[in-house]
Protein backbone atom coordinates (compact mmCIF):
# COMPACT_ATOMS: atom_id res chain seq x y z
CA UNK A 1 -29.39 -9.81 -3.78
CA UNK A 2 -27.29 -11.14 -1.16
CA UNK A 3 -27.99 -12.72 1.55
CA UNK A 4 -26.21 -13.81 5.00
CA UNK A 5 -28.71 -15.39 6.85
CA UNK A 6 -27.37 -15.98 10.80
CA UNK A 7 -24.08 -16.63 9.51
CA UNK A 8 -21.56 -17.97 11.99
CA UNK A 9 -17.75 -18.62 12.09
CA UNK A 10 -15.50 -20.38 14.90
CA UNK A 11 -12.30 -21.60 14.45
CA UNK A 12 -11.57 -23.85 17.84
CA UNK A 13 -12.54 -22.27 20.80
CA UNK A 14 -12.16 -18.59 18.72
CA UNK A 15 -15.29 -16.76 17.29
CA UNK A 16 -14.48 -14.76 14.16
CA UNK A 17 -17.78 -14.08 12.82
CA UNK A 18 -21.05 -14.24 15.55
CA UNK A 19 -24.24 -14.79 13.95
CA UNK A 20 -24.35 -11.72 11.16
CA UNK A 21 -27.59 -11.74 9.42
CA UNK A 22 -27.06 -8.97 6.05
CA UNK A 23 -28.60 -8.30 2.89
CA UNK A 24 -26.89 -6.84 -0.10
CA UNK A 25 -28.86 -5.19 -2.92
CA UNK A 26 -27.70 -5.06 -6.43
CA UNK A 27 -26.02 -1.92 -7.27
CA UNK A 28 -25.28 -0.85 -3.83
CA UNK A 29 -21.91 0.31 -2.36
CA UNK A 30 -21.91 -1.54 0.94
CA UNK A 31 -19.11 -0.87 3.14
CA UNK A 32 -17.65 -3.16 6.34
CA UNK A 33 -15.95 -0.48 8.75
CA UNK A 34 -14.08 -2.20 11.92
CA UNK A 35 -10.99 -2.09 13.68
CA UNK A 36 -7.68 -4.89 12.44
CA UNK A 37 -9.25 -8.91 13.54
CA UNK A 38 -13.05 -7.29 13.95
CA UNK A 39 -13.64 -10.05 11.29
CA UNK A 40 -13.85 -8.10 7.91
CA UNK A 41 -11.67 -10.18 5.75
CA UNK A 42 -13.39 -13.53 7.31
CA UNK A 43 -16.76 -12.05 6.14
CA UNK A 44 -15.91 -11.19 2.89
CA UNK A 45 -14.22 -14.75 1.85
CA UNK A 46 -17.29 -16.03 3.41
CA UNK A 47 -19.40 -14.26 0.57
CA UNK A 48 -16.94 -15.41 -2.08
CA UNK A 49 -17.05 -19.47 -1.13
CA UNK A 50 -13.55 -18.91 0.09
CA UNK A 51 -14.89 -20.04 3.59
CA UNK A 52 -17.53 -21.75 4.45
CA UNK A 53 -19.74 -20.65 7.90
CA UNK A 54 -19.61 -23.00 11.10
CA UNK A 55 -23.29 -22.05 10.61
CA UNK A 56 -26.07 -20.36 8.97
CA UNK A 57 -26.36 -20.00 5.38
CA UNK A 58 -25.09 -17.67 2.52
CA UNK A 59 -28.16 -16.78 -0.35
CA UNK A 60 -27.46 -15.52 -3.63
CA UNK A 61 -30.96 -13.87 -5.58
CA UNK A 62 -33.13 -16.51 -3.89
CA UNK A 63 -30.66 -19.53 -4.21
CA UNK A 64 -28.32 -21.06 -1.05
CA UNK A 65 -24.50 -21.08 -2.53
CA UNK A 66 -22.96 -21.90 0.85
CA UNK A 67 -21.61 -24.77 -0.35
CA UNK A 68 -20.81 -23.72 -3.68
CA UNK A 69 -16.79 -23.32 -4.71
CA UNK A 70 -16.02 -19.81 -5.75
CA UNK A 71 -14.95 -20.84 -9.22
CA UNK A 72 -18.61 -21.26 -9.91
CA UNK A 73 -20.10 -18.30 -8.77
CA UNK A 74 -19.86 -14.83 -10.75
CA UNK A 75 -17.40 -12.99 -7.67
CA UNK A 76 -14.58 -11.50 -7.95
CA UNK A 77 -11.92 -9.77 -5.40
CA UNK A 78 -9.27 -7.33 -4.94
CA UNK A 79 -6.73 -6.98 -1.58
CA UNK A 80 -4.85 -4.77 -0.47
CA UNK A 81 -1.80 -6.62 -2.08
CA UNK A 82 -2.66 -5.91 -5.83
CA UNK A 83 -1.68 -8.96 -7.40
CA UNK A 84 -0.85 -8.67 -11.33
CA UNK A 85 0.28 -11.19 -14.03
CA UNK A 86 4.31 -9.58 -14.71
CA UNK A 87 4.74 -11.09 -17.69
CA UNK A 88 1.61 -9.66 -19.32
CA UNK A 89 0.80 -6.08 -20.65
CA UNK A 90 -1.96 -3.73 -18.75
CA UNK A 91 -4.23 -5.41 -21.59
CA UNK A 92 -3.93 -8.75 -21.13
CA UNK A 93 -4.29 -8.53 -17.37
CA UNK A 94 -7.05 -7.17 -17.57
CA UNK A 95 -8.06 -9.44 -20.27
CA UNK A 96 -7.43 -12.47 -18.56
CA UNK A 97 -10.93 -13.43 -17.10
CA UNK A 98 -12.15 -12.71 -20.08
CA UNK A 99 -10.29 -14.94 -22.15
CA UNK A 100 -10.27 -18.18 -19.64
CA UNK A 101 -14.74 -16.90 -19.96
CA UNK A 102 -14.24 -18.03 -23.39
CA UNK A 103 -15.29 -15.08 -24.97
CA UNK A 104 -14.84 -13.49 -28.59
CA UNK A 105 -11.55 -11.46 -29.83
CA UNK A 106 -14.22 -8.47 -30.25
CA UNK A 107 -15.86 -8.37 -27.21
CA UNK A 108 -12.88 -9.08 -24.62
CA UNK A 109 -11.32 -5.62 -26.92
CA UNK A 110 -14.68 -3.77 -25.48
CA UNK A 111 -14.53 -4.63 -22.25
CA UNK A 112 -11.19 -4.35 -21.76
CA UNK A 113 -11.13 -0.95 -23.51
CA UNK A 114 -14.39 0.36 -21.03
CA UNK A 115 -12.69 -0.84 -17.86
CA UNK A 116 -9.11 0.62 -19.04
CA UNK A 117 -11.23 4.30 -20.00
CA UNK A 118 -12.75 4.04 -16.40
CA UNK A 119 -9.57 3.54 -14.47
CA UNK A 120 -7.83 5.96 -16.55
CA UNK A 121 -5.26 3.42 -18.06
CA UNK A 122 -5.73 3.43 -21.83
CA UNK A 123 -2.52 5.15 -22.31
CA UNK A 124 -0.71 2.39 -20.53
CA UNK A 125 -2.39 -1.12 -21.97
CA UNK A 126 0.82 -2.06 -23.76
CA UNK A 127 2.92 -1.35 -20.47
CA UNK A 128 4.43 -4.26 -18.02
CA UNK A 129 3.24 -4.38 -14.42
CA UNK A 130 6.40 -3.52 -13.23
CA UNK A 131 6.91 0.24 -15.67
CA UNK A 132 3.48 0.68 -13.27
CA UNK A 133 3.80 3.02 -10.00
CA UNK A 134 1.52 1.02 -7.28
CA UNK A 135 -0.92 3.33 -7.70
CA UNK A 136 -1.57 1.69 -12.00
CA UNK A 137 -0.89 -1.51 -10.90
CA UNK A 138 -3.77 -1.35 -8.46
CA UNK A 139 -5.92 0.50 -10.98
CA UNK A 140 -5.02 -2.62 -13.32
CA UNK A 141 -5.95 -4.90 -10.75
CA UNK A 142 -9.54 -3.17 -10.14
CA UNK A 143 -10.14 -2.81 -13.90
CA UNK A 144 -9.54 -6.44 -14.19
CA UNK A 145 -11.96 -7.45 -11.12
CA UNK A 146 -14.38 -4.59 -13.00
CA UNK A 147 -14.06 -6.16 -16.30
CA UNK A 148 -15.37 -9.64 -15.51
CA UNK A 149 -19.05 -8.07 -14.94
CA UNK A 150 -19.02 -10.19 -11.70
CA UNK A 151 -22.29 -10.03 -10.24
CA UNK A 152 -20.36 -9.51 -6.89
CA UNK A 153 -17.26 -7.47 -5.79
CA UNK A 154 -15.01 -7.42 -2.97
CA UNK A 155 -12.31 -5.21 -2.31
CA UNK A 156 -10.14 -6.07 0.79
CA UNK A 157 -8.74 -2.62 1.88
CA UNK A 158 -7.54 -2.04 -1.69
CA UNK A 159 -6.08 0.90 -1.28
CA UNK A 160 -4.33 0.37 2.11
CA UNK A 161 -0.85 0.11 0.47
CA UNK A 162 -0.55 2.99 -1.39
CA UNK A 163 0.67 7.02 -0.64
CA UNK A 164 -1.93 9.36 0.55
CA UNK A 165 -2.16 11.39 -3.06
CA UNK A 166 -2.94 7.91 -5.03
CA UNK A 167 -5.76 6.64 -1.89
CA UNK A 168 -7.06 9.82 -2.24
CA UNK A 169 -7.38 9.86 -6.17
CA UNK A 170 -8.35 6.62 -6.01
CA UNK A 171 -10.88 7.24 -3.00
CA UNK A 172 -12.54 9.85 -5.25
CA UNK A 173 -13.18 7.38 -8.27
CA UNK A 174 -14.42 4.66 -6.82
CA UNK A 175 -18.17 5.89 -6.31
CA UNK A 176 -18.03 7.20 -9.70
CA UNK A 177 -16.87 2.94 -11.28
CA UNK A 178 -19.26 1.53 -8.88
CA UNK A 179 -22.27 3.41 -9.83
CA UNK A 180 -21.31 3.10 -13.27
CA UNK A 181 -20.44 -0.93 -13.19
CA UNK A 182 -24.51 -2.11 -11.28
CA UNK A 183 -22.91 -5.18 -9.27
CA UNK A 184 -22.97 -5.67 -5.32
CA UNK A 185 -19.54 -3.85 -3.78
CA UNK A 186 -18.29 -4.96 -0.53
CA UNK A 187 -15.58 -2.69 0.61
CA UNK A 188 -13.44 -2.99 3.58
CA UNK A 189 -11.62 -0.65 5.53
CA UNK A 190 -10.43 0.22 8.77
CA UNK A 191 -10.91 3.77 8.22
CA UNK A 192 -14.13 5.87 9.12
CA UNK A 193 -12.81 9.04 7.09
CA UNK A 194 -13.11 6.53 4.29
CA UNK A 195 -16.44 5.37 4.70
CA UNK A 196 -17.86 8.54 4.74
CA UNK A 197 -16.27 9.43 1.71
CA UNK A 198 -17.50 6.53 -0.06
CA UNK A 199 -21.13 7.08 1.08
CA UNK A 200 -23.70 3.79 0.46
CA UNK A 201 -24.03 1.75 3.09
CA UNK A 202 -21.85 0.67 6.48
CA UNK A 203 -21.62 -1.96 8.29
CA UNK A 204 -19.93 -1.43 11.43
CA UNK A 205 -17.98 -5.27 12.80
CA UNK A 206 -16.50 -5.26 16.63
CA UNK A 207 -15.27 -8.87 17.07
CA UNK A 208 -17.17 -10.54 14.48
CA UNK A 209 -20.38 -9.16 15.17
CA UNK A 210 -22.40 -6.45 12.96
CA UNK A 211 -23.37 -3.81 15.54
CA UNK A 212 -25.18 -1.89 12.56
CA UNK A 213 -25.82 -1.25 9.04
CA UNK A 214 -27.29 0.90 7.20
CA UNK A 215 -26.91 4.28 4.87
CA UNK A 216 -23.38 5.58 6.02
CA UNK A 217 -24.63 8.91 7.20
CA UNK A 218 -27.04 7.69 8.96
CA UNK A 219 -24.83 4.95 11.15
CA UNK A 220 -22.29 7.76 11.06
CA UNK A 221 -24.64 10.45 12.36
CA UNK A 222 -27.43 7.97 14.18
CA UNK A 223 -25.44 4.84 15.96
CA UNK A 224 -27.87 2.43 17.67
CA UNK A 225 -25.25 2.07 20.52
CA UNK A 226 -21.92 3.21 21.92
CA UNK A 227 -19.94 0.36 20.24
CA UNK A 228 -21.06 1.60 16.69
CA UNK A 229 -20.39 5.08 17.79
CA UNK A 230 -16.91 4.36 18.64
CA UNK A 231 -15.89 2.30 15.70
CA UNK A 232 -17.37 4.76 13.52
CA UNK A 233 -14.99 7.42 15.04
CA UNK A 234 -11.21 8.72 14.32
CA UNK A 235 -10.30 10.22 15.83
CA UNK A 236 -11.70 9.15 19.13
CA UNK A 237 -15.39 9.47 20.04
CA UNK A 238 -15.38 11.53 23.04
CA UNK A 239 -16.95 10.11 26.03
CA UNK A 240 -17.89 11.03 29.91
CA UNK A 241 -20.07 9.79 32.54
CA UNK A 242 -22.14 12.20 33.65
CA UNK A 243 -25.42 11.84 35.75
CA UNK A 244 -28.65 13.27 34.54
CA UNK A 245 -31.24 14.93 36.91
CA UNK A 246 -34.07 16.96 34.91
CA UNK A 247 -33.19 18.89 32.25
CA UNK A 248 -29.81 18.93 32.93
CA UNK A 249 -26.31 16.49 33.00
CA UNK A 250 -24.43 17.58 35.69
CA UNK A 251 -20.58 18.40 35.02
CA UNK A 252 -17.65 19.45 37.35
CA UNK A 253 -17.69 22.12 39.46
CA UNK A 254 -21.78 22.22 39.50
CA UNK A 255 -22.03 23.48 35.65
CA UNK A 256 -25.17 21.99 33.92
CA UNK A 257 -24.93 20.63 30.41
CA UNK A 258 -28.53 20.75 28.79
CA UNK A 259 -30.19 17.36 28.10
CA UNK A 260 -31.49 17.79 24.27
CA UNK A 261 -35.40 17.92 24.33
CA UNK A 262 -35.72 14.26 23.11
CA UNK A 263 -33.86 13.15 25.81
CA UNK A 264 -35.44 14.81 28.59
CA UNK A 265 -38.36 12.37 28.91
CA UNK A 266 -35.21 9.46 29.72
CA UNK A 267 -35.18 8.53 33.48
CA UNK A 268 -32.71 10.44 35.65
CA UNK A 269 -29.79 8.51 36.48
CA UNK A 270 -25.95 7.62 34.99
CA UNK A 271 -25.58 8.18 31.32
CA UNK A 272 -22.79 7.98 28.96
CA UNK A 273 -22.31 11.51 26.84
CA UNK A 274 -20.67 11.01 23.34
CA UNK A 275 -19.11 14.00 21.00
CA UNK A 276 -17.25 14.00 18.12
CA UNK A 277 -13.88 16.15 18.25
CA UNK A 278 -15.22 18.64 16.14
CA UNK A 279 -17.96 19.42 18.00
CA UNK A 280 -15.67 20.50 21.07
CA UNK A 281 -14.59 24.22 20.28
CA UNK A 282 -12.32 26.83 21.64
CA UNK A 283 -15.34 29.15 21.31
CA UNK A 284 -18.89 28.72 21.14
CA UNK A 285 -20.48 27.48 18.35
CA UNK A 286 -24.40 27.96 19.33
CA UNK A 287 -26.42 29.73 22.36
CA UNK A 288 -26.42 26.95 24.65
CA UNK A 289 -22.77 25.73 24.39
CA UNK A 290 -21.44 25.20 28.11
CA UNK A 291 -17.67 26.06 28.88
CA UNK A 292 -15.58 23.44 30.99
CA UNK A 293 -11.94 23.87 31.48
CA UNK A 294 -9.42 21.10 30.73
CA UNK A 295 -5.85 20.51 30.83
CA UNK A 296 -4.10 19.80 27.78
CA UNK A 297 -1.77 16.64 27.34
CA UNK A 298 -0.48 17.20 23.71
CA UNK A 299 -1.13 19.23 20.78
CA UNK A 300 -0.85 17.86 17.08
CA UNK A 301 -0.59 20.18 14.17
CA UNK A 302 -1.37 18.99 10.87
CA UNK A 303 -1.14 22.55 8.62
CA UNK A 304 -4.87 23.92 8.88
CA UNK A 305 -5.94 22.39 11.86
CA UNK A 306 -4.89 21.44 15.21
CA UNK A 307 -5.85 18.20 17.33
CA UNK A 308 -5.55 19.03 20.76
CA UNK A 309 -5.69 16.16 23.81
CA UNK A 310 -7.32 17.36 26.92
CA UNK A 311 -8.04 15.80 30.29
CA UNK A 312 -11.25 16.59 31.56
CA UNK A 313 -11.69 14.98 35.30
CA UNK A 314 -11.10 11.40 34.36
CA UNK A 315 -11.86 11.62 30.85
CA UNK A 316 -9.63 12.01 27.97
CA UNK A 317 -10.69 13.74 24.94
CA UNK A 318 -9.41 15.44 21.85
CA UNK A 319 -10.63 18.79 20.22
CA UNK A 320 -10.39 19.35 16.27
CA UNK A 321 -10.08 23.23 15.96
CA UNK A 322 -9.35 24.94 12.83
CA UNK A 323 -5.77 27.06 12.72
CA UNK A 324 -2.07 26.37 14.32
CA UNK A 325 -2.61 26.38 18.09
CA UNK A 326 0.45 26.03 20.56
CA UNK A 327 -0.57 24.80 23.51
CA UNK A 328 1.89 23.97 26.25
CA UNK A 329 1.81 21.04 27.78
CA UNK A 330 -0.70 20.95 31.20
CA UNK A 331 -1.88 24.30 30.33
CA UNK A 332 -5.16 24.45 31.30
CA UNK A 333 -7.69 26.33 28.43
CA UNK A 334 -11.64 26.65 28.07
CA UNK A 335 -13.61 24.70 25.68
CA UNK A 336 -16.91 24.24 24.71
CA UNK A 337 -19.00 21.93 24.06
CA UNK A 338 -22.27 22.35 21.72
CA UNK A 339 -25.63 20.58 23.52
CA UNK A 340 -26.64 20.00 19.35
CA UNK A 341 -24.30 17.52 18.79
CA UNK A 342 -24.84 15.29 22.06
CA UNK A 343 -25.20 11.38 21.53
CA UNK A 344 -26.74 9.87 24.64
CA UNK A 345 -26.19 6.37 25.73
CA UNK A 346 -27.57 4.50 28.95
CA UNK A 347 -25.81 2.26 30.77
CA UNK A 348 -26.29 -0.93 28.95
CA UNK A 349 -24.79 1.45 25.91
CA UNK A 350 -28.00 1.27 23.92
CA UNK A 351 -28.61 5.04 22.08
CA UNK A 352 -30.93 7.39 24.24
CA UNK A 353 -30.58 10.13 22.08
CA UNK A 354 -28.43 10.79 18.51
CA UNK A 355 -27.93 14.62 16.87
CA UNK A 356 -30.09 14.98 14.25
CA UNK A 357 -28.63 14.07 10.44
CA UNK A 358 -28.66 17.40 9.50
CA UNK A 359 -26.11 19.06 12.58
């Protein structure tokens, strides 16, 4: 297990990590989710001995390692910018660790062979680095971070540098190796699409702070507070201010948006209403779904579906609708939006309400 117990990190006058208390299980797929400088990389060389914290501590299955070097701890790491040995084959990249560990001809073949079978790269162990596309040479640089049985695991947005077809082959893997391999992942990413597809657990970082963690879906699905909500959203979470009295939020133009049940017990007053863009529709999707008109400020098509920008009062939002739409620029259109789906926030931005997991 691992364990960062009120770890802190300031550089000058700058904080880069703020007091993030986390525990790691083994065997878990933990993922940090946060926008570029939210402090993701600082974390994870933090948890390798890279770094060492301004404060707090860093455990390791009930022992403090903070100020042990990260040549003596069982970790290893993969960034974005796969790094290989050129002058050595697939095999004895991979080998490497395994070789400098002082281990047997026989053994260093098995492992080797096992990571290569898992990354799909047995047919290429006598190949250079460079007769790799970047898509094998990252595969060789996982196997050999895989390989070394490291108790811990850290990939820096591993697959940030590579075309869509090999992120998403490589995206689809992944949960298969780590369940297989029983160690502690850390992956980081700016991307929530990615999270989600990688399931385990999230943490979500705004400026060097943890605003949550937990099972993906549920931070996805559940956020504690606006701040998760938004970093866990692309595209944009949508947002408006709307003021609750009753059972009802009150919109433009006098239309009522129904306050979900759980919420209805909140004081009336100013609340913040999140959505995500697929819950706004160009039709409605339940009984109670409440049509608003907006005024449309771009449309992107991206072959099945259609991301259309709208201006709603002072709010700006964007719709995810399924199909080619054409909309013309300030047309104004009818959409609606689905009571179900609501997140509620007050106006500290602490979580009033949150849709179910299942809608």
């Amino acid at each position: 297990m691992l364990e960062l117990r009120n770890v802190s990190k300031t550089v000058g006058a700058e904080t880069h990590i703020d007091a993030v208390d986390l525990t790691l299980e083994h065997g878990s797929l933990n993922v940090l989710l946060g926008p570029t400088l939210s402090g993701k990389t600082t974390l994870m060389r933090i948890m390798a001995g890279l770094e060492r914290p301004t404060s707090g501590s860093v455990w390791f299955d009930g022992a403090d390692v903070t100020g042990i070097a990260p040549q003596r701890r069982n970790v290893a790491m993969v960034h974005q910018q796969f790094i290989n040995y050129p002058s050595m084959s697939v095999y004895e990249n991979i080998a490497s660790p395994l070789r400098l560990a002082g281990l047997d001809r026989k053994t260093i073949d098995a492992k080797v062979r096992k990571a290569a079978d898992l990354m799909k790269l047995t047919p290429m162990l006598d190949r250079l680095p460079l007769n790799l596309s970047g898509g094998q040479q990252q595969r060789t640089a996982l196997a050999r971070a895989i390989v070394k049985d490291a108790a811990l695991v850290l990939l820096d947005e591993p697959l940030a540098n590579l075309d869509y077809k090999l992120r998403e082959e490589l995206r689809a893997e992944l949960p298969r190796i780590f369940a297989e391999a029983g160690s502690i992942f850390v992956y980081a990413t700016t991307e929530p699409s990615e999270a989600l597809l990688l399931g385990g657990n999230t943490a979500t970082l705004s400026q060097g702070r943890v605003t949550q963690f937990g099972p993906t879906i549920e931070v996805f699905r559940r956020p504690n507070d606006l701040l998760t909500a938004q970093t866990f959203a692309d595209p944009p979470l949508n947002t408006i201010l709307l003021d609750k009295k009753g059972n009802r939020f009150l919109l433009d133009g006098g239309v009522g948006l129904p306050v979900p049940v759980e919420a209805t017990s909140a004081p009336d007053g100013s609340y913040t209403i999140g959505f995500q863009p697929h819950h706004l529709s160009l039709a409605p999707a339940g009984p109670d779904a409440v049509g608003v008109t907006a005024r449309v400020t771009i449309t992107e098509i991206t072959g099945s579906e259609s991301f259309v920008h709208l201006a709603y009062g002072d709010a700006a939002w964007v719709m995810l609708t399924p199909g080619i739409h054409t909309f013309e620029v300030d047309e104004t259109i009818e959409v609606f939006i689905d009571p179900r789906h609501l997140m509620v926030f007050d106006p500290a931005g602490r979580a009033v309400h949150s849709p179910p997991l299942a809608a």
